[in-house]
C-alpha atoms as a PDB file:
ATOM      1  CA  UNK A   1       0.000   0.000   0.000  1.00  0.00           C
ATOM      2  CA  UNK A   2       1.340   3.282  -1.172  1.00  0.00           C
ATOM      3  CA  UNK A   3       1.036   6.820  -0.163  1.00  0.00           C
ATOM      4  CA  UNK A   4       1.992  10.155   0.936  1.00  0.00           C
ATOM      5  CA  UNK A   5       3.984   9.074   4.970  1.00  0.00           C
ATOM      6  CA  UNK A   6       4.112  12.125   7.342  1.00  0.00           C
ATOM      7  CA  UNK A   7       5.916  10.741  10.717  1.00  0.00           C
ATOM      8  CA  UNK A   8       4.173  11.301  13.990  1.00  0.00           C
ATOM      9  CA  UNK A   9       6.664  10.514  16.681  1.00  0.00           C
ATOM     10  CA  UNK A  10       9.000   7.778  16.863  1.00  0.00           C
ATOM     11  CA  UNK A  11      10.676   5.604  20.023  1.00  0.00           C
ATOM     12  CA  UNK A  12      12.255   3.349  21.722  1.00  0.00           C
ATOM     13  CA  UNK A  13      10.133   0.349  23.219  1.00  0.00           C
ATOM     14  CA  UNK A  14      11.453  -2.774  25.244  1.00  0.00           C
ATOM     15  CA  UNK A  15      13.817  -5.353  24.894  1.00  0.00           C
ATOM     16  CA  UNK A  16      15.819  -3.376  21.896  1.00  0.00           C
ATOM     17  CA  UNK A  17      12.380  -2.488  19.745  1.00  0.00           C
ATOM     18  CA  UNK A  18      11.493   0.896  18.291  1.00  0.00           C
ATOM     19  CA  UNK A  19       7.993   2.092  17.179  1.00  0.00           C
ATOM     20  CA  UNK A  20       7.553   4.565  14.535  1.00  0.00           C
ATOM     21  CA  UNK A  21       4.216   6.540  13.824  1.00  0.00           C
ATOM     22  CA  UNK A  22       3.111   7.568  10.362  1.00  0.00           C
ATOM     23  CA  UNK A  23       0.280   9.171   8.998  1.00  0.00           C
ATOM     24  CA  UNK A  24      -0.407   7.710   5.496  1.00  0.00           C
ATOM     25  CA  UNK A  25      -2.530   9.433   2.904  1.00  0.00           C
ATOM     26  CA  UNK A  26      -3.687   7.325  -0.111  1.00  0.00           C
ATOM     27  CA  UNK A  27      -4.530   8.799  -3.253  1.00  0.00           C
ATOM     28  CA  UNK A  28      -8.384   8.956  -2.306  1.00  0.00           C
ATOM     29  CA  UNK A  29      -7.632  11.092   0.102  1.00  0.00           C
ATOM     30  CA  UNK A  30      -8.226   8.152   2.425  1.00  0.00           C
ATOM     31  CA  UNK A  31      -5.816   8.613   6.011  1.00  0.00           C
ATOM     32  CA  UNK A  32      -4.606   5.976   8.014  1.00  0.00           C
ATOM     33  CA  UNK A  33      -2.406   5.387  11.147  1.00  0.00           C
ATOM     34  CA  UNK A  34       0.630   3.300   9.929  1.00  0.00           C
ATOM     35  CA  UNK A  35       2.584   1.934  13.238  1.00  0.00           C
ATOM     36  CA  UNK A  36       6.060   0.043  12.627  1.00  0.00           C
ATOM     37  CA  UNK A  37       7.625  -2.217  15.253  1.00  0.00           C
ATOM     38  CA  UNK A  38      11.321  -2.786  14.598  1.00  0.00           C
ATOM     39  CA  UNK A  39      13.552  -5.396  15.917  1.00  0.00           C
ATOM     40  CA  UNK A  40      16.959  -5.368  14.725  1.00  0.00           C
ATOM     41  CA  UNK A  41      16.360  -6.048  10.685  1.00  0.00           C
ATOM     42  CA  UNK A  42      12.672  -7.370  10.898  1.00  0.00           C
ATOM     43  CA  UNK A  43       9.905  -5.380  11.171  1.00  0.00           C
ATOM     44  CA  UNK A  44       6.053  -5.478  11.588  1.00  0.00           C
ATOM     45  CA  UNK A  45       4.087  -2.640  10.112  1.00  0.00           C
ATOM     46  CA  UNK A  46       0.243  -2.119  10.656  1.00  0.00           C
ATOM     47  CA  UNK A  47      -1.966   0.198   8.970  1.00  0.00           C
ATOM     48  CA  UNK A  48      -4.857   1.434  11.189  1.00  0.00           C
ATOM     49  CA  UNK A  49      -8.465   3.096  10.106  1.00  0.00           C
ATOM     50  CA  UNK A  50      -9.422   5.801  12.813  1.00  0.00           C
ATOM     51  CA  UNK A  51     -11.983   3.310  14.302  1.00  0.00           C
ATOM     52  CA  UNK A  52      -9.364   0.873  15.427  1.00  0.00           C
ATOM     53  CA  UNK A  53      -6.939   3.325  16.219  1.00  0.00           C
ATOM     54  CA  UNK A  54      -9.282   4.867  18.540  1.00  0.00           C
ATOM     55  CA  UNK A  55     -10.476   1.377  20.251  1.00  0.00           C
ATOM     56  CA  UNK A  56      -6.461   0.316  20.431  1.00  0.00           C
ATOM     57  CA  UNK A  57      -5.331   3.459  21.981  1.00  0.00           C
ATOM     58  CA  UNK A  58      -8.269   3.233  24.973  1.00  0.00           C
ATOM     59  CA  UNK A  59      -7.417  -0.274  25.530  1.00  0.00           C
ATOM     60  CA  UNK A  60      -3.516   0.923  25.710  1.00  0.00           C
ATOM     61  CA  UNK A  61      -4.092   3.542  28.061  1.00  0.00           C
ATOM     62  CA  UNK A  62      -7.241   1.304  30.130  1.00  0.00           C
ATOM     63  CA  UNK A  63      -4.857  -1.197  30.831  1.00  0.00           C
ATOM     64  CA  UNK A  64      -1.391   1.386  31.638  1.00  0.00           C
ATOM     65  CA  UNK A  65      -3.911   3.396  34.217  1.00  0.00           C
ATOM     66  CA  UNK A  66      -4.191  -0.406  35.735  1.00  0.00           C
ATOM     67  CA  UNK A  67      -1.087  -1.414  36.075  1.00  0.00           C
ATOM     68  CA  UNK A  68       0.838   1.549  36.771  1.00  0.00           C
ATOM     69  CA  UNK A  69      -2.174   3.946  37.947  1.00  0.00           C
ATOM     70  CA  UNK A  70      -3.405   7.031  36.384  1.00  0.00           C
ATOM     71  CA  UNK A  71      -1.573   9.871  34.538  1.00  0.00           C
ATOM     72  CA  UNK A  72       0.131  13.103  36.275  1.00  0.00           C
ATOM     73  CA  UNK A  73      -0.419  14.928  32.921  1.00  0.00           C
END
């Protein structure tokens, strides 16, 4: 899948991985959340519609309040 990439942030994760954060933009104007998980020379790259990215980030941040208790910010 193609398109126009505009990175969103980009960091280091556990045991020696690194996420990276794109915004793609097909040619129908059609935007998507691409995430990339590196590890050394293999990678795994998912492209997200706003509806999952939306139900994957509460889940993240449902289950980091409940293990390590709510945000300062």
């Amino acid at each position: 899948m193609n398109g126009e990439l505009r990175p969103l942030d980009d960091f280091e994760a556990p045991f020696g991985k690194r996420v990276e954060l794109f915004e793609v933009t097909l040619e129908n104007d059609v935007r998507l959340l691409r995430v990339r998980i590196r590890e050394g020379t293999r990678f795994t790259t998912l492209d997200l519609d706003p509806v999952t990215a939306r139900r994957w980030g509460k889940d993240l941040s449902d289950w980091a309040q409940v293990v390590d208790g709510p945000s300062s910010k």
